[in-house]
PDB file of N, CA and C in Angstrom:
ATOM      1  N   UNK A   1       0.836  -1.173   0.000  1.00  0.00           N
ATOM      2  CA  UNK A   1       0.000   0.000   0.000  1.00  0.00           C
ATOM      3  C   UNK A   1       0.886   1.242   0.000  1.00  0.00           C
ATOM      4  N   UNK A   2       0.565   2.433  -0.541  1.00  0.00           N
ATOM      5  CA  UNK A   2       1.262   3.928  -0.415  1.00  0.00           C
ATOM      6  C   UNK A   2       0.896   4.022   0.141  1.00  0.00           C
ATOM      7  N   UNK A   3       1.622   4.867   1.024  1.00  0.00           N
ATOM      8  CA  UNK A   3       1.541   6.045   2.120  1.00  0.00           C
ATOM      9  C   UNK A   3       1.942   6.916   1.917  1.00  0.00           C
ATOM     10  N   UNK A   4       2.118   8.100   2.410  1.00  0.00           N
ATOM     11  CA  UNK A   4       2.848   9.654   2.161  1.00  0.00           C
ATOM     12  C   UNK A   4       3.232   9.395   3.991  1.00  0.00           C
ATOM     13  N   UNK A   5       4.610  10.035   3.885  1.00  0.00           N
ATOM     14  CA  UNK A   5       5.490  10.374   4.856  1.00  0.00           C
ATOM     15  C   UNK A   5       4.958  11.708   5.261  1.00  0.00           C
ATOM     16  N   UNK A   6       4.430  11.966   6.933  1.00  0.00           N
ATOM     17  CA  UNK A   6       4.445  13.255   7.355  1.00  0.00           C
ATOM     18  C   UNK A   6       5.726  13.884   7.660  1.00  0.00           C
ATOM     19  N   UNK A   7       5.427  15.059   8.644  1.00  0.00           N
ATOM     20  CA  UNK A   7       6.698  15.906   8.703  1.00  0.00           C
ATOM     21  C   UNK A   7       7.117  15.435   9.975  1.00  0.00           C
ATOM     22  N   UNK A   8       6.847  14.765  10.864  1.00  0.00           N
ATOM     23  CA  UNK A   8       7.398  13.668  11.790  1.00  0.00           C
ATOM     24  C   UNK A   8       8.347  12.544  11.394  1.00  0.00           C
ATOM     25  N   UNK A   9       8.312  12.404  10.359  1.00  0.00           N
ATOM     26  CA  UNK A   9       8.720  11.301   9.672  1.00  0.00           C
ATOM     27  C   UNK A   9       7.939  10.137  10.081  1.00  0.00           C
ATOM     28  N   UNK A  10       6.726  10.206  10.373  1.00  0.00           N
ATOM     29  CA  UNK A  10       6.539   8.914  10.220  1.00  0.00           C
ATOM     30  C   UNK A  10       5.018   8.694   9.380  1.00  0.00           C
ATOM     31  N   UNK A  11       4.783   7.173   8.767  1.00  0.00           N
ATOM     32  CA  UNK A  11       4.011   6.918   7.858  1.00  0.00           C
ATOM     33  C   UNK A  11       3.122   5.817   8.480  1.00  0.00           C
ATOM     34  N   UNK A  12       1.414   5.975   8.049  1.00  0.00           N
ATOM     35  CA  UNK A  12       0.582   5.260   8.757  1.00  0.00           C
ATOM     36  C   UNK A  12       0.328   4.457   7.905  1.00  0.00           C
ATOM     37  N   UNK A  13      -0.192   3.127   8.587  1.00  0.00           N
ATOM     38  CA  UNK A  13      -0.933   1.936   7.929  1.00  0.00           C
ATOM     39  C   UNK A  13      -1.316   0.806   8.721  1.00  0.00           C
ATOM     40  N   UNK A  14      -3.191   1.206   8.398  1.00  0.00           N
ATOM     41  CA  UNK A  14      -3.871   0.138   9.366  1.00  0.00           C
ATOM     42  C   UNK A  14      -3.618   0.706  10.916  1.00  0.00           C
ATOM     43  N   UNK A  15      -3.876   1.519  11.507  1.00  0.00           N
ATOM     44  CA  UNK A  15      -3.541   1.781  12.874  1.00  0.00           C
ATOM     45  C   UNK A  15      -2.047   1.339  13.203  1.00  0.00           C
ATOM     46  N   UNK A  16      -1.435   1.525  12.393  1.00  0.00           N
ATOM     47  CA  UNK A  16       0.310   0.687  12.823  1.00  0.00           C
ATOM     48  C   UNK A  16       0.768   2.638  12.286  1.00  0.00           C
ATOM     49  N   UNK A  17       1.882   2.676  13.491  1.00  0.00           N
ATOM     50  CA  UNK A  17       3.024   4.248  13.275  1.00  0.00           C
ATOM     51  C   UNK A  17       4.031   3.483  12.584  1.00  0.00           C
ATOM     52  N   UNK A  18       4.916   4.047  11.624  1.00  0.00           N
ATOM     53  CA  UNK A  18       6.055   3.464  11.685  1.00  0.00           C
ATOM     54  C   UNK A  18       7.199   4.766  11.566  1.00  0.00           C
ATOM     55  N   UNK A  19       7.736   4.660  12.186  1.00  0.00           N
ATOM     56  CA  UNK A  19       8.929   6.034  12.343  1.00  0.00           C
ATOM     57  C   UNK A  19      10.207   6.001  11.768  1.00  0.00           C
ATOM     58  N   UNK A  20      10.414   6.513  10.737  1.00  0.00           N
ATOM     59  CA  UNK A  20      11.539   6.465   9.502  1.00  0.00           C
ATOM     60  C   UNK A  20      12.913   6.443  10.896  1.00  0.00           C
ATOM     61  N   UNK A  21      14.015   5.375  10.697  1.00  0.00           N
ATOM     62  CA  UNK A  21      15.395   6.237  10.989  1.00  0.00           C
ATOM     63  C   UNK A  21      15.848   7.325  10.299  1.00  0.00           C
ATOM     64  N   UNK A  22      16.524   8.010  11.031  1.00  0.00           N
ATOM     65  CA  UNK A  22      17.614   8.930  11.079  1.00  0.00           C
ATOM     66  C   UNK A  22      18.588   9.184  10.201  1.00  0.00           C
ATOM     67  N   UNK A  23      18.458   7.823   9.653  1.00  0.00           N
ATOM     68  CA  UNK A  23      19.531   7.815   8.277  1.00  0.00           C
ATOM     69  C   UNK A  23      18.905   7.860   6.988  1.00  0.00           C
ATOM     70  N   UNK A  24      17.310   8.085   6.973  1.00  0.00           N
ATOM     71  CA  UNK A  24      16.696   7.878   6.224  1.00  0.00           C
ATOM     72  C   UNK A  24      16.368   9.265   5.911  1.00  0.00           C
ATOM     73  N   UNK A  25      16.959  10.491   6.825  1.00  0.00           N
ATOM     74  CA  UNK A  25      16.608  11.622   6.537  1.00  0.00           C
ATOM     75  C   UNK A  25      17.079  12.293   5.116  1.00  0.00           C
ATOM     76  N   UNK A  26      18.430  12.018   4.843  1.00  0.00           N
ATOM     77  CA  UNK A  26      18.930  12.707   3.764  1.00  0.00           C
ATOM     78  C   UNK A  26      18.728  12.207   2.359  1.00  0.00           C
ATOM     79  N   UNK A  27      17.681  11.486   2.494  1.00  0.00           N
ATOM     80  CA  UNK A  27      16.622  11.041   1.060  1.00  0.00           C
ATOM     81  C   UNK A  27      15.521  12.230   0.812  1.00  0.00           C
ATOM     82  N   UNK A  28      15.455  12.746   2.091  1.00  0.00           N
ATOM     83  CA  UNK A  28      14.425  13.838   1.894  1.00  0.00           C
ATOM     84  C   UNK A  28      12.710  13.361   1.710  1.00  0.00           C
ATOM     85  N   UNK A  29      11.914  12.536   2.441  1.00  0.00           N
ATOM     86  CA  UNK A  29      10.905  12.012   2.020  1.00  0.00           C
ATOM     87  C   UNK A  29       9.905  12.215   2.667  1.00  0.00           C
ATOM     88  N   UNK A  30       9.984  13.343   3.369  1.00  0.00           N
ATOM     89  CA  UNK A  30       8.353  14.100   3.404  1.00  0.00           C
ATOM     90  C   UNK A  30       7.729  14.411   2.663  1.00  0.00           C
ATOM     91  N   UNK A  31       6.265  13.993   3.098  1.00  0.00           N
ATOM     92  CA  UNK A  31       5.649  14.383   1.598  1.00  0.00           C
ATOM     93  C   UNK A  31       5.660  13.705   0.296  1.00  0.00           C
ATOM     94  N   UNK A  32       6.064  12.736   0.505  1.00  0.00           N
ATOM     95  CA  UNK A  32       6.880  11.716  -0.630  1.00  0.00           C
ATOM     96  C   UNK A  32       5.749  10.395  -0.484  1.00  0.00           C
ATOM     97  N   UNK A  33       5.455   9.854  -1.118  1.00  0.00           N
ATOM     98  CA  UNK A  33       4.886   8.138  -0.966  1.00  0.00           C
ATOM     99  C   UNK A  33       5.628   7.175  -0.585  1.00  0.00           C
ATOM    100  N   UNK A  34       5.486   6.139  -0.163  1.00  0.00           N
ATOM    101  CA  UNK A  34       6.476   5.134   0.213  1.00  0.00           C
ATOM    102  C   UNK A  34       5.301   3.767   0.096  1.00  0.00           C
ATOM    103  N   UNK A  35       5.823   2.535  -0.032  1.00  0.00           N
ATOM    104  CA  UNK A  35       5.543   1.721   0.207  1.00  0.00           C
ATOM    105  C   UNK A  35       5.468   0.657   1.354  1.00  0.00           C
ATOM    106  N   UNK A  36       4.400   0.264   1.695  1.00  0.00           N
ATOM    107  CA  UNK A  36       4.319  -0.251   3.054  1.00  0.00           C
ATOM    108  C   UNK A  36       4.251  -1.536   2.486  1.00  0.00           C
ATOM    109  N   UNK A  37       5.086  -2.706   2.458  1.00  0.00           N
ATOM    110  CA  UNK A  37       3.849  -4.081   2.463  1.00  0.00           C
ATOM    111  C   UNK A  37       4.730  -5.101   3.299  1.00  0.00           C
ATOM    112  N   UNK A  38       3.564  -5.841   3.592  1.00  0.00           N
ATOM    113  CA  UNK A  38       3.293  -7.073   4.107  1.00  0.00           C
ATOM    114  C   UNK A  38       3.555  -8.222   3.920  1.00  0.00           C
ATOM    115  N   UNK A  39       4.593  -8.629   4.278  1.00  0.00           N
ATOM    116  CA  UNK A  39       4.966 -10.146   3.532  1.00  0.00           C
ATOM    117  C   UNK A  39       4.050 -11.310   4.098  1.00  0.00           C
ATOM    118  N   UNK A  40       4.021 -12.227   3.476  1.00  0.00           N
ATOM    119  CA  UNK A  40       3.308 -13.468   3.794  1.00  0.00           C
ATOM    120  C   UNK A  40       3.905 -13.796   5.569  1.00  0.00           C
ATOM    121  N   UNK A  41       5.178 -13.870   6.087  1.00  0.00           N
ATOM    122  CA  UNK A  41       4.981 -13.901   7.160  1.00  0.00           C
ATOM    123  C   UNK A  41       5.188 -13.575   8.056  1.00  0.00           C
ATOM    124  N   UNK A  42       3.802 -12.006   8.055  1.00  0.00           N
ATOM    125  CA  UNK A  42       3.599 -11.453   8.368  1.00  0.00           C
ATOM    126  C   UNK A  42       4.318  -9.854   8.968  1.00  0.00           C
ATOM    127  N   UNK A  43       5.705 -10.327   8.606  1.00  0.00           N
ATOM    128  CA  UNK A  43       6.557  -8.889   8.517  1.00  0.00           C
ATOM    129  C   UNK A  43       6.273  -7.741   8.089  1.00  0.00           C
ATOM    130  N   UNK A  44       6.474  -6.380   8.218  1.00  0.00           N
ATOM    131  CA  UNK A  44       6.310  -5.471   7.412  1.00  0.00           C
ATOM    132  C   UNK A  44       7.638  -4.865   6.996  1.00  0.00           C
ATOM    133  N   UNK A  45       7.383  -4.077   5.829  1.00  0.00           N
ATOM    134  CA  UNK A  45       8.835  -3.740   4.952  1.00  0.00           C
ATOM    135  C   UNK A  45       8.580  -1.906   4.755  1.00  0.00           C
ATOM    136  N   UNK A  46       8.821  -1.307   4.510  1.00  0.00           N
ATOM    137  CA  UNK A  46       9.108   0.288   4.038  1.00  0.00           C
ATOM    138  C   UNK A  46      10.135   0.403   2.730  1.00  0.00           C
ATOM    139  N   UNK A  47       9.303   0.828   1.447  1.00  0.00           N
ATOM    140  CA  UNK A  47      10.598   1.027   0.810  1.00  0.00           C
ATOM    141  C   UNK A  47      10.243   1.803  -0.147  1.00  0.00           C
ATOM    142  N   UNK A  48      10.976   2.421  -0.862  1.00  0.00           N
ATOM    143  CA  UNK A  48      11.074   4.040  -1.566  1.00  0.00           C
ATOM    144  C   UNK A  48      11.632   3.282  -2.835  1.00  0.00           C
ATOM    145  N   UNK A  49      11.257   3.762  -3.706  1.00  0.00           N
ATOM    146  CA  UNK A  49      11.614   3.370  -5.203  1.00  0.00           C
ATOM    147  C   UNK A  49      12.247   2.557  -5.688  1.00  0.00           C
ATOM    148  N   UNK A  50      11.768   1.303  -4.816  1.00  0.00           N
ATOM    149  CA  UNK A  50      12.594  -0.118  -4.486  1.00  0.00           C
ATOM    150  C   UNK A  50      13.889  -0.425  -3.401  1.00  0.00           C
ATOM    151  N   UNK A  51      13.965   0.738  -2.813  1.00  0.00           N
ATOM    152  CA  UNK A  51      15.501   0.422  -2.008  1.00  0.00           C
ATOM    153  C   UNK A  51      14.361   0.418  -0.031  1.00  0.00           C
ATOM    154  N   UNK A  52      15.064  -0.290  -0.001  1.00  0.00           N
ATOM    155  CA  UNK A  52      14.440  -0.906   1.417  1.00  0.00           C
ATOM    156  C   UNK A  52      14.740   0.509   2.626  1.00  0.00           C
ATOM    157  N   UNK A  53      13.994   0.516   3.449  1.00  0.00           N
ATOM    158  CA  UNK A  53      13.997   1.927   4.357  1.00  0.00           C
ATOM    159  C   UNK A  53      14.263   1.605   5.532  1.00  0.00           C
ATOM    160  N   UNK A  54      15.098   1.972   6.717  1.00  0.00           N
ATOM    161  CA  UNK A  54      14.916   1.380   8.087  1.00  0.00           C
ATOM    162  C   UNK A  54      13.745   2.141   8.946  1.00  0.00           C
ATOM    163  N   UNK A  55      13.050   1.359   9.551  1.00  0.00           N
ATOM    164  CA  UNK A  55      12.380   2.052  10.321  1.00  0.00           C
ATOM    165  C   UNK A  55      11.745   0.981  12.025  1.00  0.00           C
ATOM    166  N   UNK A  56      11.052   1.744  12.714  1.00  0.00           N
ATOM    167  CA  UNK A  56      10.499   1.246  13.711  1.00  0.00           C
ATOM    168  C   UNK A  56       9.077   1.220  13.770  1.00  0.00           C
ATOM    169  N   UNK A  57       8.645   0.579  14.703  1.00  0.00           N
ATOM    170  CA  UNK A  57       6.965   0.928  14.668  1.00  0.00           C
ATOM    171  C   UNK A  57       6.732   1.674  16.360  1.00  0.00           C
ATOM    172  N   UNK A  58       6.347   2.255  16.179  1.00  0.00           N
ATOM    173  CA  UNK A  58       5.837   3.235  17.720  1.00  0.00           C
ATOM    174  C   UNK A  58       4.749   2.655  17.994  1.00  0.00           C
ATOM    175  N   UNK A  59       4.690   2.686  19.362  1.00  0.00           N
ATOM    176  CA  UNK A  59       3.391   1.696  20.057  1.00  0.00           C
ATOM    177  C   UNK A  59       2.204   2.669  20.028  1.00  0.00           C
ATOM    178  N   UNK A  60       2.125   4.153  19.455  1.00  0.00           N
ATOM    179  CA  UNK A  60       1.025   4.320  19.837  1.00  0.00           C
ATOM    180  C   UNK A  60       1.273   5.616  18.889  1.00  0.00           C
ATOM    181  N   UNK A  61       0.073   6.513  18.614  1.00  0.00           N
ATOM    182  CA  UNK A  61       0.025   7.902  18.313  1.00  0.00           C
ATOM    183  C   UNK A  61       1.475   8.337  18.598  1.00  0.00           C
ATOM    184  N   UNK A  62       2.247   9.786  17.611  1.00  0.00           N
ATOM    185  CA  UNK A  62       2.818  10.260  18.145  1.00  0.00           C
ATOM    186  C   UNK A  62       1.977  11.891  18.575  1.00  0.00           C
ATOM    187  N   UNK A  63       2.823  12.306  19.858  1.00  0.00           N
ATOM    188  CA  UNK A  63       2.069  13.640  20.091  1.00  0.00           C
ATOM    189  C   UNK A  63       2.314  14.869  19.064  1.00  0.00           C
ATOM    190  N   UNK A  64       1.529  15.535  18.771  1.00  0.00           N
ATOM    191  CA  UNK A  64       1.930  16.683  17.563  1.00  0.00           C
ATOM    192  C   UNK A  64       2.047  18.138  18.433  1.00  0.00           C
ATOM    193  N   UNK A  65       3.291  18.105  18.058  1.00  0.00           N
ATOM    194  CA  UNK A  65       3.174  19.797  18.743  1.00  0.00           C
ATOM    195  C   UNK A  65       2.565  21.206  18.197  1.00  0.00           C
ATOM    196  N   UNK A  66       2.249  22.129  19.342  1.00  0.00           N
ATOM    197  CA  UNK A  66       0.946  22.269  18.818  1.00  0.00           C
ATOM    198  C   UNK A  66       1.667  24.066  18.055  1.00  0.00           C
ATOM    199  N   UNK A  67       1.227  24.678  17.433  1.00  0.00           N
ATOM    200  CA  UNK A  67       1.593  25.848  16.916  1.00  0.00           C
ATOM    201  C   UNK A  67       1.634  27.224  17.910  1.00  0.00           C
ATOM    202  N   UNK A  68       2.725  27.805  17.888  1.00  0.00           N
ATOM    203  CA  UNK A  68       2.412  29.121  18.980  1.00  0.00           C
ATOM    204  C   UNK A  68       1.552  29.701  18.397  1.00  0.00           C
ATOM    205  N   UNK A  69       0.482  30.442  19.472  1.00  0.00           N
ATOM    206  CA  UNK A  69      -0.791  31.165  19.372  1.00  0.00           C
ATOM    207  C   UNK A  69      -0.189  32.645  18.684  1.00  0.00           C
ATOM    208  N   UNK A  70      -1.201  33.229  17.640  1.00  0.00           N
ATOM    209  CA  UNK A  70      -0.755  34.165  17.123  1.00  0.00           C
ATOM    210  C   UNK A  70      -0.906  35.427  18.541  1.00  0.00           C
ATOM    211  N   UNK A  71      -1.716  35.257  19.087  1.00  0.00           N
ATOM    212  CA  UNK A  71      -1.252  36.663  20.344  1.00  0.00           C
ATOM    213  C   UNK A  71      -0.381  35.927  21.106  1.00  0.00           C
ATOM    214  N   UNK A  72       0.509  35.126  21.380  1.00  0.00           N
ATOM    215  CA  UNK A  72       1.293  35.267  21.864  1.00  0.00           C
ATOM    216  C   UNK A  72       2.621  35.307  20.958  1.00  0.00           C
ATOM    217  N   UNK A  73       2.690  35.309  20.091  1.00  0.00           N
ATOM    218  CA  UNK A  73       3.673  35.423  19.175  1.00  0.00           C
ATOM    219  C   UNK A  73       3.807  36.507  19.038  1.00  0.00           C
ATOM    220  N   UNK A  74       2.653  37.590  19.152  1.00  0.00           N
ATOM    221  CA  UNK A  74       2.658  38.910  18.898  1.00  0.00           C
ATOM    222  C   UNK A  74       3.613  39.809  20.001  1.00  0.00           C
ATOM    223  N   UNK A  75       2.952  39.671  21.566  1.00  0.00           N
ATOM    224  CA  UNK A  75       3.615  39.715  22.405  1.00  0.00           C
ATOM    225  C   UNK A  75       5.281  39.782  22.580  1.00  0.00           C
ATOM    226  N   UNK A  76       5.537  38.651  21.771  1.00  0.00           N
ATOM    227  CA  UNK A  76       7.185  38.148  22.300  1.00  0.00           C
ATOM    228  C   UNK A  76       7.647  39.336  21.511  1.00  0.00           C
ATOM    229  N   UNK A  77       7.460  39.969  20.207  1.00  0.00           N
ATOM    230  CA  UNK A  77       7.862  41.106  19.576  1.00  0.00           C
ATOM    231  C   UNK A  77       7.031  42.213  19.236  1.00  0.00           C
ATOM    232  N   UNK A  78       7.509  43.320  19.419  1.00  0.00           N
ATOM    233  CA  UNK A  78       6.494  44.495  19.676  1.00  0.00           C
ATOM    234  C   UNK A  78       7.039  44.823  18.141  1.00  0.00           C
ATOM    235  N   UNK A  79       5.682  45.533  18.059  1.00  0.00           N
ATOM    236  CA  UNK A  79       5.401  46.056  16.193  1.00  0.00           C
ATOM    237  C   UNK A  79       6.013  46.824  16.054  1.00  0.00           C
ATOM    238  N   UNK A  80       6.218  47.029  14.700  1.00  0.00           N
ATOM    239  CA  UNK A  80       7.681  48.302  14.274  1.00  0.00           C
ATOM    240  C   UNK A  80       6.737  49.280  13.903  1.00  0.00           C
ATOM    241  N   UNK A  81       7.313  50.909  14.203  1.00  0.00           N
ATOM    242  CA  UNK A  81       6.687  52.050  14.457  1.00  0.00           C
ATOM    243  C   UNK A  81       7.777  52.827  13.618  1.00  0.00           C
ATOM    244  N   UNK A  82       7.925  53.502  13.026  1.00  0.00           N
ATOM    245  CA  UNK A  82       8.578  54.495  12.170  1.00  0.00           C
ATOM    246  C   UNK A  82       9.250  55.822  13.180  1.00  0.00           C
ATOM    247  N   UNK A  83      10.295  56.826  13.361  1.00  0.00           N
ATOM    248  CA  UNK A  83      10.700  57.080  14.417  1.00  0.00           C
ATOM    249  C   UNK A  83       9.627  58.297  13.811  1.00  0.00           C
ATOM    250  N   UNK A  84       9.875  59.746  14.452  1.00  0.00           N
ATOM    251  CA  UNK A  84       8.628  60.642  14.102  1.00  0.00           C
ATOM    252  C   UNK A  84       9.616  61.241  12.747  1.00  0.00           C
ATOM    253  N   UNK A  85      10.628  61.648  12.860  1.00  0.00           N
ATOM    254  CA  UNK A  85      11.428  62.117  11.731  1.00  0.00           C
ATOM    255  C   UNK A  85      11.110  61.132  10.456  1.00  0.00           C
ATOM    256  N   UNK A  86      10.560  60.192  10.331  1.00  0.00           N
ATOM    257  CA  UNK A  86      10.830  58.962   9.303  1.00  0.00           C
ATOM    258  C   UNK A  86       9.714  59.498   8.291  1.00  0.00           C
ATOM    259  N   UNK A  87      10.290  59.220   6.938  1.00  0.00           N
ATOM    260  CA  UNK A  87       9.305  59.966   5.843  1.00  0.00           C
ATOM    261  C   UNK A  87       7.719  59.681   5.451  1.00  0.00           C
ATOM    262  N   UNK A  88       7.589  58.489   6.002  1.00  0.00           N
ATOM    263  CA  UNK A  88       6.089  58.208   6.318  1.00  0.00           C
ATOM    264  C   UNK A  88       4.623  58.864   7.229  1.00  0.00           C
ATOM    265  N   UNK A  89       5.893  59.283   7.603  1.00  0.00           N
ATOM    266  CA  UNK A  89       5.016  60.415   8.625  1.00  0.00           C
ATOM    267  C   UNK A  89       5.001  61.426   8.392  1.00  0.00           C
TER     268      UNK A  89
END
């Protein structure tokens, strides 16, 4: 089956996580399809345009972190103001 790789690196199938290694980063495959399958017994495989992928399976959801809130993002930097001499004014 395809899958597409999130930006976690990891790719779903059937309620199963599977979490790309580390060495698998400099293929660049977020966002990318990959192949998940299933051998007869019962193994699973990961592999990208035929070359085999290392990976793990995570026992559960991973947590997604969540986006800073735009007012507080606002906060951390105060808005730019033109000085009074500045030609906009």
């Amino acid at each position: 089956e395809e899958r597409v790789v999130q930006s976690d690196w990891t790719a779903v199938c059937g309620n199963r996580w599977f979490q790309l290694d580390s060495v698998e980063q400099k293929r660049r495959l977020v966002k990318k399809k990959v192949m998940v399958c299933r051998l007869l017994n019962g193994t699973m495989q990961l592999q990208y345009q035929g070359h085999d992928l290392k990976w793990k399976e995570l026992p559960e959801r991973p947590v997604r972190m969540r986006a800073v809130e735009p007012e507080k993002a606002a906060k951390s930097k105060p808005a730019w103001r033109p000085k009074a001499d500045h030609p906009w004014r």
